[in-house]
C-alpha atoms as a PDB file:
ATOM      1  CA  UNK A   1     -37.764  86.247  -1.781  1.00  0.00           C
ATOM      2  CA  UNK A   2     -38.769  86.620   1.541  1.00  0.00           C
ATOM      3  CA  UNK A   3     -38.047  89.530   3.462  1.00  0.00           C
ATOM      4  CA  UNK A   4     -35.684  89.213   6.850  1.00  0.00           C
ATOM      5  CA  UNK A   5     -36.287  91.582   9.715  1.00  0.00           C
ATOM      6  CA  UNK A   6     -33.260  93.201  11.267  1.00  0.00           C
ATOM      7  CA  UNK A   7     -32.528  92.007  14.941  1.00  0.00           C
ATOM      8  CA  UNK A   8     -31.916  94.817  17.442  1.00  0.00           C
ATOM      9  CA  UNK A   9     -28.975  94.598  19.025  1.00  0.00           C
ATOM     10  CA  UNK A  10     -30.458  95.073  22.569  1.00  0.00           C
ATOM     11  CA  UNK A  11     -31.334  91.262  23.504  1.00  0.00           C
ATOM     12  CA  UNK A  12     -27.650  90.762  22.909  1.00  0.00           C
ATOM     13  CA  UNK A  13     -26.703  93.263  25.605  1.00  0.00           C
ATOM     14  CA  UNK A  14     -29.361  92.335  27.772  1.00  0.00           C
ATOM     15  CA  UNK A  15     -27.936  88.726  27.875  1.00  0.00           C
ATOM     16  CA  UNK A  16     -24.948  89.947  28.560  1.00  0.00           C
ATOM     17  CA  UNK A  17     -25.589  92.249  31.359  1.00  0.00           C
ATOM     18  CA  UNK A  18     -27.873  89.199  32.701  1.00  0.00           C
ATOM     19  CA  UNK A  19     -24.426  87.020  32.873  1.00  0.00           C
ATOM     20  CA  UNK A  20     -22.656  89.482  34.436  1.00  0.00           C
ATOM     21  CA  UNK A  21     -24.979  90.185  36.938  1.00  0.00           C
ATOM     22  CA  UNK A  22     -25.164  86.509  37.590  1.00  0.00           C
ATOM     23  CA  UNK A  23     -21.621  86.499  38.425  1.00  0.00           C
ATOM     24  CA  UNK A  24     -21.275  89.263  40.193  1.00  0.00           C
ATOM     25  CA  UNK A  25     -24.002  87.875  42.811  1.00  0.00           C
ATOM     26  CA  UNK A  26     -21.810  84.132  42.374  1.00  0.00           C
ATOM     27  CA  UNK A  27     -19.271  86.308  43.157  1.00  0.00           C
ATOM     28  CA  UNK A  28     -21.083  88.291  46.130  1.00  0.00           C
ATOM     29  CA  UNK A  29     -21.833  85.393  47.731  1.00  0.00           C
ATOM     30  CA  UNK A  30     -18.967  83.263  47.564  1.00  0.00           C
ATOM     31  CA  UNK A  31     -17.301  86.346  49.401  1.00  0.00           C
ATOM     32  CA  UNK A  32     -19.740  86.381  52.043  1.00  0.00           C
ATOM     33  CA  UNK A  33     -18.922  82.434  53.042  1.00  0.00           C
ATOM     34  CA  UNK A  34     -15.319  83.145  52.714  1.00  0.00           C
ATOM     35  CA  UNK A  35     -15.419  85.891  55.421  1.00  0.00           C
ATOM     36  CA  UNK A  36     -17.956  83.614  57.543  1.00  0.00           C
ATOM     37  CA  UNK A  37     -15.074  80.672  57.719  1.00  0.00           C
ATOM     38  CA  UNK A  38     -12.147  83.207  58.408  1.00  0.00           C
ATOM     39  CA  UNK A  39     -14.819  84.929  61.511  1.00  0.00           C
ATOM     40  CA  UNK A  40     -15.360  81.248  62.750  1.00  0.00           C
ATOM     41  CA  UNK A  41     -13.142  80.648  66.019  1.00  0.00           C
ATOM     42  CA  UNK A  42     -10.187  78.794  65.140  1.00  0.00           C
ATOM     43  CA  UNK A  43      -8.464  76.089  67.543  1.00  0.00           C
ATOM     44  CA  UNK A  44      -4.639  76.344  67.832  1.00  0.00           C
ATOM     45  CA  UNK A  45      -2.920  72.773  66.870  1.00  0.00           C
ATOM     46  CA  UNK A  46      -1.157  72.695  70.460  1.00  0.00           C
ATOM     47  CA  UNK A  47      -4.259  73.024  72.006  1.00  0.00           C
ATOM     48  CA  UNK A  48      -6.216  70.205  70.272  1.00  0.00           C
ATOM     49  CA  UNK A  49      -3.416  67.748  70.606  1.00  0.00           C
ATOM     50  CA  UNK A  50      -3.382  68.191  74.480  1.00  0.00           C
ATOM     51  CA  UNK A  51      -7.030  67.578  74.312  1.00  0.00           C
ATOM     52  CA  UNK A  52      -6.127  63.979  72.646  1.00  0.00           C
END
């Protein structure tokens, strides 16, 4: 019979903090371009129809 070797739980909460961290930065930086398009200048409907 052969004998099994116990896993240690570790690599399981490694992978896990790994995928969390992964969204987190996913996350992070999804953030970061939302704020960039509400900080870009906007143009008012009015004034771009006048400019037609």
């Amino acid at each position: 019979m052969p004998a099994y070797e116990l896993r240690s739980g570790g690599d399981v909460k490694n992978k896990k903090q790994s995928v969390a961290d992964l969204k987190y930065r996913r996350l992070t930086e999804l953030n970061a371009r939302l704020k960039e398009d509400l900080d870009r200048p906007r143009v008012k409907v009015s004034e771009a129809a006048m400019s037609y």
